[in-house]
Structure formats: C-alpha cells, structure tokens
N, C-alpha and C. Protein backbone atom coordinates (compact mmCIF):
# COMPACT_ATOMS: atom_id res chain seq x y z
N UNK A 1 -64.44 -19.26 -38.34
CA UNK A 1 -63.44 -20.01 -37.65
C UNK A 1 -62.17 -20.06 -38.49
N UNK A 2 -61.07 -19.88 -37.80
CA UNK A 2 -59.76 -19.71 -38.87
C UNK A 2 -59.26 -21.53 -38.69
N UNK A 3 -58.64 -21.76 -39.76
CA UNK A 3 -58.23 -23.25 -39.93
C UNK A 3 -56.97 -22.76 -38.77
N UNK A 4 -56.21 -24.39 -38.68
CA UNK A 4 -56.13 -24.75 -37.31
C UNK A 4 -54.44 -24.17 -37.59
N UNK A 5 -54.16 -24.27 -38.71
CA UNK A 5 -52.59 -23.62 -38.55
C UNK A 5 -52.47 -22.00 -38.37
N UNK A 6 -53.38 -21.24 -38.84
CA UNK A 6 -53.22 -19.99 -38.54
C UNK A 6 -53.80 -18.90 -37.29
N UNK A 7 -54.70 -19.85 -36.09
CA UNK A 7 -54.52 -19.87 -35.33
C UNK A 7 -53.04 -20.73 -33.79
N UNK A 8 -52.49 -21.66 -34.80
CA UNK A 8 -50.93 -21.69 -34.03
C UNK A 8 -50.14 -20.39 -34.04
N UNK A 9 -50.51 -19.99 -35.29
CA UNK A 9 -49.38 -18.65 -36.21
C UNK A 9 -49.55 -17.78 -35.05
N UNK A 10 -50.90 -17.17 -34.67
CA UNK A 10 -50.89 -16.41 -34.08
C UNK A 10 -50.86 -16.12 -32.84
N UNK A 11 -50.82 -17.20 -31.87
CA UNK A 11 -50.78 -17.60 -30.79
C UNK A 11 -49.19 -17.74 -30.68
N UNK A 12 -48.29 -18.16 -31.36
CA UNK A 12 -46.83 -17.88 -31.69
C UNK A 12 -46.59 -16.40 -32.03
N UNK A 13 -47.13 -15.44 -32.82
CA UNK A 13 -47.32 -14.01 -32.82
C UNK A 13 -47.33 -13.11 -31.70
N UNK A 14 -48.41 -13.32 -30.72
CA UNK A 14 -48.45 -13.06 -29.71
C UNK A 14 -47.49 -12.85 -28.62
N UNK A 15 -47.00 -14.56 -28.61
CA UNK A 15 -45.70 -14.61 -27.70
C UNK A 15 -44.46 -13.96 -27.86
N UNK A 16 -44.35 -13.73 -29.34
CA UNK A 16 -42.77 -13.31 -29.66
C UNK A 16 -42.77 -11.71 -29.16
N UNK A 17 -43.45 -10.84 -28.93
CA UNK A 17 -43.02 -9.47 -28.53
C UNK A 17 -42.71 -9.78 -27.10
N UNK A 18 -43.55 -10.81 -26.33
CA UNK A 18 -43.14 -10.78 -25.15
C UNK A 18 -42.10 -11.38 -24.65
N UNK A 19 -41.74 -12.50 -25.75
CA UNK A 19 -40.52 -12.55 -25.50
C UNK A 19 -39.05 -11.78 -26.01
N UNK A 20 -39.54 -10.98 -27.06
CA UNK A 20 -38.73 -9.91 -27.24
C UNK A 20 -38.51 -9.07 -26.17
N UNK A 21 -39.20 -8.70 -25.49
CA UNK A 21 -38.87 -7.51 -24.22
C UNK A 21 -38.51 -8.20 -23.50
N UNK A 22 -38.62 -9.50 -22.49
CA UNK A 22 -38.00 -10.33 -21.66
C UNK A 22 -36.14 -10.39 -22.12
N UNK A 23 -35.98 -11.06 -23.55
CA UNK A 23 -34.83 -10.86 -24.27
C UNK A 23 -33.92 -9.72 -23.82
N UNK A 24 -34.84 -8.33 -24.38
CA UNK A 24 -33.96 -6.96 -24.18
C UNK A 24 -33.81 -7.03 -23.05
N UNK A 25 -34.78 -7.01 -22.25
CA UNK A 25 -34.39 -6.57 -20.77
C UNK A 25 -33.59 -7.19 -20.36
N UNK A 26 -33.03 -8.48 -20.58
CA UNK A 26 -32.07 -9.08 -19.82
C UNK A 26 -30.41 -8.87 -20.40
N UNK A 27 -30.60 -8.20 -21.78
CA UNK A 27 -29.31 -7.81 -22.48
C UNK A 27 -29.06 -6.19 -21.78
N UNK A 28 -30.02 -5.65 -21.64
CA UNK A 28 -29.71 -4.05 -20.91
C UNK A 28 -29.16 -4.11 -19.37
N UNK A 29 -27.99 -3.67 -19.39
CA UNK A 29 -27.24 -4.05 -18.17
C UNK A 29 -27.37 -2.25 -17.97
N UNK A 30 -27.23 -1.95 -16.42
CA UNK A 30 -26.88 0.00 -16.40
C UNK A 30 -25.31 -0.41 -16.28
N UNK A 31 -24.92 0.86 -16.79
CA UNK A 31 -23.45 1.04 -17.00
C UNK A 31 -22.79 1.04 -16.02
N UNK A 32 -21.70 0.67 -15.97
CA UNK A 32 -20.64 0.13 -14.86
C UNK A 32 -20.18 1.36 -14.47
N UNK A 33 -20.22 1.31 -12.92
CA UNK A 33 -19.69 3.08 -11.99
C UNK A 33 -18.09 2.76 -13.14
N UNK A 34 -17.87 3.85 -12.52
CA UNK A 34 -16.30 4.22 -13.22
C UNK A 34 -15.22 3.46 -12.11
N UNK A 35 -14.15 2.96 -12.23
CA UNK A 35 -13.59 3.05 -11.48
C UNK A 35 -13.24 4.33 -10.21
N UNK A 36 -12.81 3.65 -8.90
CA UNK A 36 -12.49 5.03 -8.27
C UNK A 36 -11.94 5.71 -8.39
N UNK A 37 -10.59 5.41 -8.61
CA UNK A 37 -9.47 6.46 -9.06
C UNK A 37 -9.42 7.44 -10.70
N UNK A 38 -11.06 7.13 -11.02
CA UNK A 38 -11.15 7.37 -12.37
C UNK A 38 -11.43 9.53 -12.11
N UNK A 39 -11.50 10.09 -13.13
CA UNK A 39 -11.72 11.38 -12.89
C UNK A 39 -12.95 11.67 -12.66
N UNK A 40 -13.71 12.56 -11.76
CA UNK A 40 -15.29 13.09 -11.41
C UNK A 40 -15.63 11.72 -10.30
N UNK A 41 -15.14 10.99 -9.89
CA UNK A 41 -15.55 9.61 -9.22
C UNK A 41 -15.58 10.03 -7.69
N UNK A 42 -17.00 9.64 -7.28
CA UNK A 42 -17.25 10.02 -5.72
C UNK A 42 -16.15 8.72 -4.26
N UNK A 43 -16.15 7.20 -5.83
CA UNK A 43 -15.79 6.34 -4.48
C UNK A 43 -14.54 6.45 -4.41
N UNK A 44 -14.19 5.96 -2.82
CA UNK A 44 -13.16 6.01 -2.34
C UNK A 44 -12.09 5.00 -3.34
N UNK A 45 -10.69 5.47 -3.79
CA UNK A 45 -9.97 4.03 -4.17
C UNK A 45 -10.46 2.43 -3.31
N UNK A 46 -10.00 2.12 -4.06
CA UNK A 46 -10.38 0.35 -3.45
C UNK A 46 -9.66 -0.14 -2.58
N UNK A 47 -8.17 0.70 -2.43
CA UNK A 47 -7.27 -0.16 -1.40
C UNK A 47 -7.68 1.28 -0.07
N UNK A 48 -8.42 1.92 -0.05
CA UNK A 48 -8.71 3.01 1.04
C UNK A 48 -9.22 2.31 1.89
N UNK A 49 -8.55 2.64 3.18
CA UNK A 49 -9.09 1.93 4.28
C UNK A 49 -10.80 2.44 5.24
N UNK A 50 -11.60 1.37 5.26
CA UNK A 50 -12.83 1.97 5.97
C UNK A 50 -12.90 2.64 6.90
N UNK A 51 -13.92 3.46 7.12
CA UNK A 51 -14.46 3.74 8.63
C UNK A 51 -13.32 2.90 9.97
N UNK A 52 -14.17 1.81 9.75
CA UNK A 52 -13.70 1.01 11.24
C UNK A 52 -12.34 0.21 11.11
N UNK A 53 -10.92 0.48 9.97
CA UNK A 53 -10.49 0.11 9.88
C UNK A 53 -9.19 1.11 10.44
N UNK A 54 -9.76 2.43 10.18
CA UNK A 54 -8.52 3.80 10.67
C UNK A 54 -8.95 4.07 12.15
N UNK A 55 -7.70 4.69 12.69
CA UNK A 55 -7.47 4.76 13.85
C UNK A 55 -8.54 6.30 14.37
N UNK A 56 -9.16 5.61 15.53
CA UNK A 56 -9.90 6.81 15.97
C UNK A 56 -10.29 8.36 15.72
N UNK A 57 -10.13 9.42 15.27
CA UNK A 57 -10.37 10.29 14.96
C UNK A 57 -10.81 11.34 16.41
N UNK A 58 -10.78 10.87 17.42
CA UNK A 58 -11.21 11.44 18.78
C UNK A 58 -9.95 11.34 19.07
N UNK A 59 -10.16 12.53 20.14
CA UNK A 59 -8.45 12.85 21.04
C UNK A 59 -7.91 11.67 21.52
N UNK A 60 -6.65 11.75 21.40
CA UNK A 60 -5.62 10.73 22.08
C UNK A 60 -5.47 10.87 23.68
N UNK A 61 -5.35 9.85 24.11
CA UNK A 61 -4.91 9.93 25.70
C UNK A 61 -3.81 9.79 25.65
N UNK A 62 -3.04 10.76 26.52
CA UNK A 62 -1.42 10.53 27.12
C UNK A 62 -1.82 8.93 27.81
N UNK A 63 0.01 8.60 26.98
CA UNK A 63 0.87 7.60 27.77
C UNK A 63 1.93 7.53 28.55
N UNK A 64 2.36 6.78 28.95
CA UNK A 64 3.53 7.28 29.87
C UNK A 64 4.99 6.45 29.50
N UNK A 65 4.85 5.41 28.37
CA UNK A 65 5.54 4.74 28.27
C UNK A 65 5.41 3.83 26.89
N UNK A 66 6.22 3.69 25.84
CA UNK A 66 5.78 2.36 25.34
C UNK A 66 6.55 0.89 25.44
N UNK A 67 6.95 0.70 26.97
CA UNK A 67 7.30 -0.38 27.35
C UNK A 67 6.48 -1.53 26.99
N UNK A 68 7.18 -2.95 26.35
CA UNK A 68 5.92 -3.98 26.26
C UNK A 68 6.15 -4.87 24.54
N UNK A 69 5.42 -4.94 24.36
CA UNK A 69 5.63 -5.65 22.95
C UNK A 69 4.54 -5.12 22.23
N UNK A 70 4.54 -5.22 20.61
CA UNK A 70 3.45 -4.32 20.10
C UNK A 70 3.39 -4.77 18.61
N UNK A 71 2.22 -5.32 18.22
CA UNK A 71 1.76 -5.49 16.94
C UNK A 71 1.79 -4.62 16.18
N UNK A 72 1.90 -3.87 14.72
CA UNK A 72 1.69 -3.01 14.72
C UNK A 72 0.59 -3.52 13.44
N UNK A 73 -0.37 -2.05 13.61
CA UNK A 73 -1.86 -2.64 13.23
C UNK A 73 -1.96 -2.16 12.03
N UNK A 74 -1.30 -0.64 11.74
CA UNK A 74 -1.44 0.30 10.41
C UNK A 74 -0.53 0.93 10.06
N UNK A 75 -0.13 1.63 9.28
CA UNK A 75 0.78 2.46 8.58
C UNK A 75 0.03 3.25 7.73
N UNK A 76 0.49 4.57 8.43
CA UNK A 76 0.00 6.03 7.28
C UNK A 76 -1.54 5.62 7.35
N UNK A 77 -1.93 5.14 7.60
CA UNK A 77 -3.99 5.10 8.08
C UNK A 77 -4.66 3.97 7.57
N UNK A 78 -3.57 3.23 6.77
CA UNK A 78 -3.80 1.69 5.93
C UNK A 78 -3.77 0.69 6.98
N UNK A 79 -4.83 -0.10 7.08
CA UNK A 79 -4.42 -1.38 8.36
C UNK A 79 -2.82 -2.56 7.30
N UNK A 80 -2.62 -2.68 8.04
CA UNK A 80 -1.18 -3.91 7.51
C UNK A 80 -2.15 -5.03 7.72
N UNK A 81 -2.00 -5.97 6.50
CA UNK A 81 -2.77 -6.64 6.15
C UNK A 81 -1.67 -7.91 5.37
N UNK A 82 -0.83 -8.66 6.04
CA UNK A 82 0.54 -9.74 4.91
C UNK A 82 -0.03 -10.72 6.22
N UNK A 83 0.74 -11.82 5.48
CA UNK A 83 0.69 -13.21 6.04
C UNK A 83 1.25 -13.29 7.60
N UNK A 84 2.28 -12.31 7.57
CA UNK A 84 3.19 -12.66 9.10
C UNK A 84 2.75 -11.57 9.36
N UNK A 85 2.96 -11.04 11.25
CA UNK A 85 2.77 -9.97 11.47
C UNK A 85 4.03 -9.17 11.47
N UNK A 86 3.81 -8.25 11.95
CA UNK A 86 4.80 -7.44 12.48
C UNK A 86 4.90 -6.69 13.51
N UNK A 87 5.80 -7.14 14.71
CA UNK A 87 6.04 -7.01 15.97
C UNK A 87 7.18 -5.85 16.41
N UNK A 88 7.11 -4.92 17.62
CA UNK A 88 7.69 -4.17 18.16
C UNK A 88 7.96 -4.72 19.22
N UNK A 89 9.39 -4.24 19.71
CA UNK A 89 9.68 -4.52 21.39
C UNK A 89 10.24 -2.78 21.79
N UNK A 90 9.88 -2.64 23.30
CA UNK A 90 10.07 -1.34 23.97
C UNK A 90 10.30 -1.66 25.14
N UNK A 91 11.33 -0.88 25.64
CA UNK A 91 11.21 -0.58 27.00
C UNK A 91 10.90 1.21 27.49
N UNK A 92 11.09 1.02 28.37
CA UNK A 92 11.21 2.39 29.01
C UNK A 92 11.88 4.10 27.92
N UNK A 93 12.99 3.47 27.74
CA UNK A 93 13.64 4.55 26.60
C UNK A 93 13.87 3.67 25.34
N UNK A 94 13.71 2.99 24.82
CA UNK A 94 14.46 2.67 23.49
C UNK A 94 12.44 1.53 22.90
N UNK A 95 12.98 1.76 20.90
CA UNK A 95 11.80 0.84 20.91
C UNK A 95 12.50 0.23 19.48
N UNK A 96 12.18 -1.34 19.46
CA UNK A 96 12.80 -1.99 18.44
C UNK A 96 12.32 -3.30 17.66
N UNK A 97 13.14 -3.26 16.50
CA UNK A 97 12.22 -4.35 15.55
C UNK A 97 13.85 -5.82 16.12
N UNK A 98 12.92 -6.83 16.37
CA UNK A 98 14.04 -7.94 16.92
C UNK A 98 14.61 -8.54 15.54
N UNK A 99 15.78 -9.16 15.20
CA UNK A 99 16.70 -9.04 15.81
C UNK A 99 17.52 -7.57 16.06
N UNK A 100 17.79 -7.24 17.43
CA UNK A 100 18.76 -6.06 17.07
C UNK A 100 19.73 -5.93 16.48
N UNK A 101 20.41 -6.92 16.64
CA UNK A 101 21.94 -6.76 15.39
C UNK A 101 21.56 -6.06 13.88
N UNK A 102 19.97 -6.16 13.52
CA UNK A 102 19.31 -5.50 12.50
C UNK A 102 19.73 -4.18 12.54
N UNK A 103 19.65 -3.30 13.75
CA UNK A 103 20.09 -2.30 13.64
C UNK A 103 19.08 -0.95 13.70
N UNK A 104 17.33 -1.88 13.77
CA UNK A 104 16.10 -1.06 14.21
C UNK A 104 15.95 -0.97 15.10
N UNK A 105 16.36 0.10 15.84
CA UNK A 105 16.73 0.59 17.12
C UNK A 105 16.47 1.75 17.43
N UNK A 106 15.67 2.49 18.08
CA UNK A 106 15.44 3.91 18.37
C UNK A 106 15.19 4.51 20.10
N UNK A 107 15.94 5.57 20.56
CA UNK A 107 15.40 5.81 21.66
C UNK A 107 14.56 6.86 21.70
N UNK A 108 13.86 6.56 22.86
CA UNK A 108 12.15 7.56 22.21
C UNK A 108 12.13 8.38 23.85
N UNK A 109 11.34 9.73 24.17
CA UNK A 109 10.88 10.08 25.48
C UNK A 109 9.32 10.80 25.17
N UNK A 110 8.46 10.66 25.76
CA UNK A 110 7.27 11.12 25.92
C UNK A 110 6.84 12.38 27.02
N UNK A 111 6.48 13.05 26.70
CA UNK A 111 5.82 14.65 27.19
C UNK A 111 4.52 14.84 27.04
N UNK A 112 3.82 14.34 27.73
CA UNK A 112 2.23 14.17 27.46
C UNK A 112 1.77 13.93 25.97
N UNK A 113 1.41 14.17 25.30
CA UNK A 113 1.19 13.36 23.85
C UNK A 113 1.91 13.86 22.88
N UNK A 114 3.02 14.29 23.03
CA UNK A 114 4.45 14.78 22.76
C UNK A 114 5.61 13.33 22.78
N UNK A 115 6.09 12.74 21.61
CA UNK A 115 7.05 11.79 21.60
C UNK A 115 8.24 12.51 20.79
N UNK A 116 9.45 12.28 21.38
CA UNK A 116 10.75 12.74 20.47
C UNK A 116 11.75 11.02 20.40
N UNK A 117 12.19 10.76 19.34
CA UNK A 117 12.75 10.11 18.79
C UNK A 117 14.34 10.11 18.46
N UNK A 118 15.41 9.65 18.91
CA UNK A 118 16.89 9.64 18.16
C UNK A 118 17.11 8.08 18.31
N UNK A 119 18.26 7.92 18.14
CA UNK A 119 19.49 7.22 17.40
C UNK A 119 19.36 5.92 19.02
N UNK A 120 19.94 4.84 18.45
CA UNK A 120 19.62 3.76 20.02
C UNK A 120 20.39 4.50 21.02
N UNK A 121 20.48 4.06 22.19
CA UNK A 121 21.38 4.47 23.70
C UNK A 121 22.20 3.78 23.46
N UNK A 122 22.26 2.83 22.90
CA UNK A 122 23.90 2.25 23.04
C UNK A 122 24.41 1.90 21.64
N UNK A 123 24.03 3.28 20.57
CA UNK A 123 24.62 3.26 19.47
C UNK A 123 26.00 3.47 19.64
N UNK A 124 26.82 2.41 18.70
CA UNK A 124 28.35 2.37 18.84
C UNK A 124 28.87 3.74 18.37
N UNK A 125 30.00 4.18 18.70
CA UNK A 125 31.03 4.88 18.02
C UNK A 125 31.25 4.65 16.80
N UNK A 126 31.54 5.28 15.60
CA UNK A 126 31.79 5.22 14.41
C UNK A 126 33.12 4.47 14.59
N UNK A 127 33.24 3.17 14.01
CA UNK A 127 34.68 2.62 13.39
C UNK A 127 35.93 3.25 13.24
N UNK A 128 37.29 3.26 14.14
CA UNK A 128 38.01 3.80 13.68
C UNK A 128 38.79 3.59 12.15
N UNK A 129 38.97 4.61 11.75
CA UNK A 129 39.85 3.70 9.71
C UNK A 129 40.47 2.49 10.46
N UNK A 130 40.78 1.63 9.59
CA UNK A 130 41.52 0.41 9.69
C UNK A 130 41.18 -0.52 10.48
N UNK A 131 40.12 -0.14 11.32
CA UNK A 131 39.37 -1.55 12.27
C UNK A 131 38.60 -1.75 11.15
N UNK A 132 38.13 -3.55 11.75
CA UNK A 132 37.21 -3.99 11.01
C UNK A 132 35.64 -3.91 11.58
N UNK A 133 35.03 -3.30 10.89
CA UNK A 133 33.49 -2.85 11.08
C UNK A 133 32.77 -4.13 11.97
N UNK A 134 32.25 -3.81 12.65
CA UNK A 134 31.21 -4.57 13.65
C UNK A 134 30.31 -5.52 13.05
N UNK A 135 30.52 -6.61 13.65
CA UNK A 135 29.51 -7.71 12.78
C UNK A 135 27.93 -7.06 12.74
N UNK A 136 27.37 -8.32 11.29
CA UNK A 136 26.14 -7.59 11.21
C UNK A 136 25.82 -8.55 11.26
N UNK A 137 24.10 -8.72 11.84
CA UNK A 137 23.36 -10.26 11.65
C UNK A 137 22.87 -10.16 9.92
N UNK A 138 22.93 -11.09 9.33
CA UNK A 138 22.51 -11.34 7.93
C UNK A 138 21.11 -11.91 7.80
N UNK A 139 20.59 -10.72 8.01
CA UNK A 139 18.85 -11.30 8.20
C UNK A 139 18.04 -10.39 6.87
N UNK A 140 16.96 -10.69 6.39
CA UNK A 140 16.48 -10.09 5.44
C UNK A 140 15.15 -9.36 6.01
N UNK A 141 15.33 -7.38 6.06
CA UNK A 141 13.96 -7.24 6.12
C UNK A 141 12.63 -7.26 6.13
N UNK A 142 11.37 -7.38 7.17
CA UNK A 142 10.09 -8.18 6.79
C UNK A 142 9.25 -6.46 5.89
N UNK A 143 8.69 -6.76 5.26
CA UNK A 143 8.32 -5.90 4.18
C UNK A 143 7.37 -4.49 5.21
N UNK A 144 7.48 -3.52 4.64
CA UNK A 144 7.09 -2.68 5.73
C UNK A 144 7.37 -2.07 6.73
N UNK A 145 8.21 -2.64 7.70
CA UNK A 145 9.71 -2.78 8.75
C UNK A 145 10.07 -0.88 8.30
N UNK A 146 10.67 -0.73 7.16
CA UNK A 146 11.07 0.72 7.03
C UNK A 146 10.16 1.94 6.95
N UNK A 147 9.05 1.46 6.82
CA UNK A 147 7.56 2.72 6.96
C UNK A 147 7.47 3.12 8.06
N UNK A 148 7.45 1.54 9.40
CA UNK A 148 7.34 1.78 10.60
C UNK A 148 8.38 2.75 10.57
N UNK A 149 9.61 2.62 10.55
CA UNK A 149 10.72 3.03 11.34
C UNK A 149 10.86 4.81 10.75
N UNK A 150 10.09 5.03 9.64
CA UNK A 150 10.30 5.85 8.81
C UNK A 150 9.59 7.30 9.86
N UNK A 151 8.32 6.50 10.01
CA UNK A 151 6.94 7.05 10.91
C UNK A 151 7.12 7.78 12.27
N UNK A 152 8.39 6.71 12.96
CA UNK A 152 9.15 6.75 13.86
C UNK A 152 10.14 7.48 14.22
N UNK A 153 10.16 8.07 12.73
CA UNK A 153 11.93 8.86 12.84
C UNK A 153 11.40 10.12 12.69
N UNK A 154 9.80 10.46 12.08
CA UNK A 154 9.06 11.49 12.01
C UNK A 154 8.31 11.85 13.29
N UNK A 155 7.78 11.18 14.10
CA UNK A 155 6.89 11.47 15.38
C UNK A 155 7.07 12.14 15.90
N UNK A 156 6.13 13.18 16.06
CA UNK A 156 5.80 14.15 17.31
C UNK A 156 4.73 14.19 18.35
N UNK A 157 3.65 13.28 17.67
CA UNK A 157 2.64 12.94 18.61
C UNK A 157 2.27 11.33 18.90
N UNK A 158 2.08 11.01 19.87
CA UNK A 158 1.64 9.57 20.67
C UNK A 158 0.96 9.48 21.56
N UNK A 159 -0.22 8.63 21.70
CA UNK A 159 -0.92 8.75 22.27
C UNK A 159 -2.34 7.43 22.21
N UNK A 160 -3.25 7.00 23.12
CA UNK A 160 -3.87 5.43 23.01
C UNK A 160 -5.26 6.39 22.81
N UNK A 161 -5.14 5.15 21.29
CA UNK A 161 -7.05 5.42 20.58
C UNK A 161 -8.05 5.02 21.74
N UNK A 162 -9.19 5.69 21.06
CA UNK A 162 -10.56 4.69 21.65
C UNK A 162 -10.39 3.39 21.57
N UNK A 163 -9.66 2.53 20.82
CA UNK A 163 -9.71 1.44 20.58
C UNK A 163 -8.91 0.44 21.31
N UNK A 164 -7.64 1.40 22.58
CA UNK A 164 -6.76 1.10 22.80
C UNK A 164 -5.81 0.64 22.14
N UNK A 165 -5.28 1.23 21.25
CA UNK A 165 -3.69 1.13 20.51
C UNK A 165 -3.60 2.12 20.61
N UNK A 166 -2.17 2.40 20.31
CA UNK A 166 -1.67 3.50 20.38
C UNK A 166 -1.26 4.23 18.70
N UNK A 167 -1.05 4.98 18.77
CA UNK A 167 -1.35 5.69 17.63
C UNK A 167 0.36 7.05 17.71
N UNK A 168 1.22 6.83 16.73
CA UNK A 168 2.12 7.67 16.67
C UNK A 168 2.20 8.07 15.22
N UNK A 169 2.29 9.50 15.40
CA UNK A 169 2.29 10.05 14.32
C UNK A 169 3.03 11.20 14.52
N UNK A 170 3.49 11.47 12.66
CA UNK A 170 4.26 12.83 12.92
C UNK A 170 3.45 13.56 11.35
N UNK A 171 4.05 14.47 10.66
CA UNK A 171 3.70 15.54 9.97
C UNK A 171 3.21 14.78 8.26
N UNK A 172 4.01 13.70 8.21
CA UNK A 172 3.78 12.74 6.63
C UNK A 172 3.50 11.30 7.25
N UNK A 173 3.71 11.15 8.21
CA UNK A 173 3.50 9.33 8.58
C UNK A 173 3.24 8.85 9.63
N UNK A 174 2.49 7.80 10.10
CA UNK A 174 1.86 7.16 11.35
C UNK A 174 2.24 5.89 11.34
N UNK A 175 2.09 5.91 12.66
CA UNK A 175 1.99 3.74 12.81
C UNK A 175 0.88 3.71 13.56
N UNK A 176 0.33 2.40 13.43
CA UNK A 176 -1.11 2.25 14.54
C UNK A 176 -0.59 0.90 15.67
N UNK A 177 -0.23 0.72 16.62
CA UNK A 177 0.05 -0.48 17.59
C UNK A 177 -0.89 -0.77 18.21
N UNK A 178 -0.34 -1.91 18.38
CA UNK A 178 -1.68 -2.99 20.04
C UNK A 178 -1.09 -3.61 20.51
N UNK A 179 -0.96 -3.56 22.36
CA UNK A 179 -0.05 -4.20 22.73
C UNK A 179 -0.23 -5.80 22.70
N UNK A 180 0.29 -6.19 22.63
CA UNK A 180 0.60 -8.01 22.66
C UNK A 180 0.02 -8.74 23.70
C-alpha cells in the first residue's frame, strides 16, 4: 500500500497530461484564410457583390420607355447601399436627377434593347460673351449621382431583368433601376 501522499501525487500525475492536451488543443487555432484580395486567394473581395445581389444574368426584355420614377438599385454590378436613396425621374424622351437646375439631364431613345443617349431637349444655347450666365441652383451633389450619369452617357443596351428592374448598360458601366 503506498502512504497516502504519494498516491495524491499520482492521481495529480495522471491528470496533468490530460490536461496538457485539453490546454494545447485549445491554444491551436488553423490559420486564418488569407485575405481576398491577397495573392493565390480563391474568395471573392469582401465588398463583391453576391449571387442575389447582381442583376440577372438571363436575357433582357425590350422596353419601350423609361417614363416614371426610378430608384436606382446598383452601379457597375455593386448594389448602392448609403443612408438616402437615390432617385430618377423620366419621361418619354429625357431622364433626370431632380433638382433640374442641377443640370442632370439627358435625352435618351430606345430601339428594342438598344438605348442612345445626348445632351437634355431643352439644353440652352451657349451664353453670348458679355451676358450674364444662367442662374444655377446651389445644391450639393448626392454621392454617386455622377456614376449614374457616367453609365448613362455610356449606354447602349436597356432592357427589364428577371427581377423587374431595368438594367442599362454600356461597354465600362451600368446602372440597375426599380420603378417607384
């Protein structure tokens, strides 16, 4: 029979490997993926928009018009994602960010999923020298406002997702809309 302290000893003996491996195992972490944008990296960047966040990938349906008012949902394949939205107005020929005195103004015509884009319909005449230039409203751009318009000034194709928005795009840039 072993006296009574060197059976504690070893009964404390015992325990310590097992709590040694409990220990390790909880200090062994597996190594952290790489970032995405890192080199050899399979994931997508982090600000890449999902699956169900980009605009359809199936053929567009002709429209006939983008008369109406219009959220706009994405830019370049990114959903717009800020505190305020950002709104379109259209009629028949022209499509615009309000206030007009802003000066975002475009007239647009459609050809089956064919859109062409210029300058407003009732863009003024250039200033003659010595008149004084046409008032401007003193309003401050909502952030983004120039991507749309950018997208806009590029378009050759338009046309309504599966999702019903419409979807305009040209050769470097898109917008994604929903009507209001």
């Amino acid at each position: 029979m072993e006296p009574e302290g060197v059976a504690g000893r070893n009964q404390g003996m015992r325990a310590f490997p097992c709590l040694l491996l409990l220990l390790l195992a909880a200090c062994s972490q597996s190594a952290p993926a790489p970032p995405a944008d890192a080199p050899g990296s399979d994931a997508p960047p982090a600000d890449a928009p999902t699956a169900d966040q980009r605009p359809s990938a199936a053929p567009l349906a002709a429209i006939a018009t983008l008369a109406g008012e219009w959220r706009v949902a994405g830019i370049d394949g990114r959903p717009l994602d800020q505190p305020v939205g950002l709104t379109l107005s259209a009629t028949g020929q022209e499509i615009w960010w309000d206030p007009r005195c802003a000066g975002l103004t475009r007239s647009y015509s459609i050809d089956g999923l064919r859109i062409s884009t210029g300058p407003a319909l009732d863009a003024s005449p250039p200033t003659p020298p010595g008149a004084p230039p046409a008032p401007v409203c003193a309003i401050g751009l909502p952030p983004h406002i120039v991507n749309v318009f950018r997208a806009l000034d590029e378009a050759d194709t338009v046309g309504r997702t599966l999702e019903n928005g419409v979807a305009i795009s040209g050769p470097r840039h898109s917008v994604l809309m929903f009507r209001q």
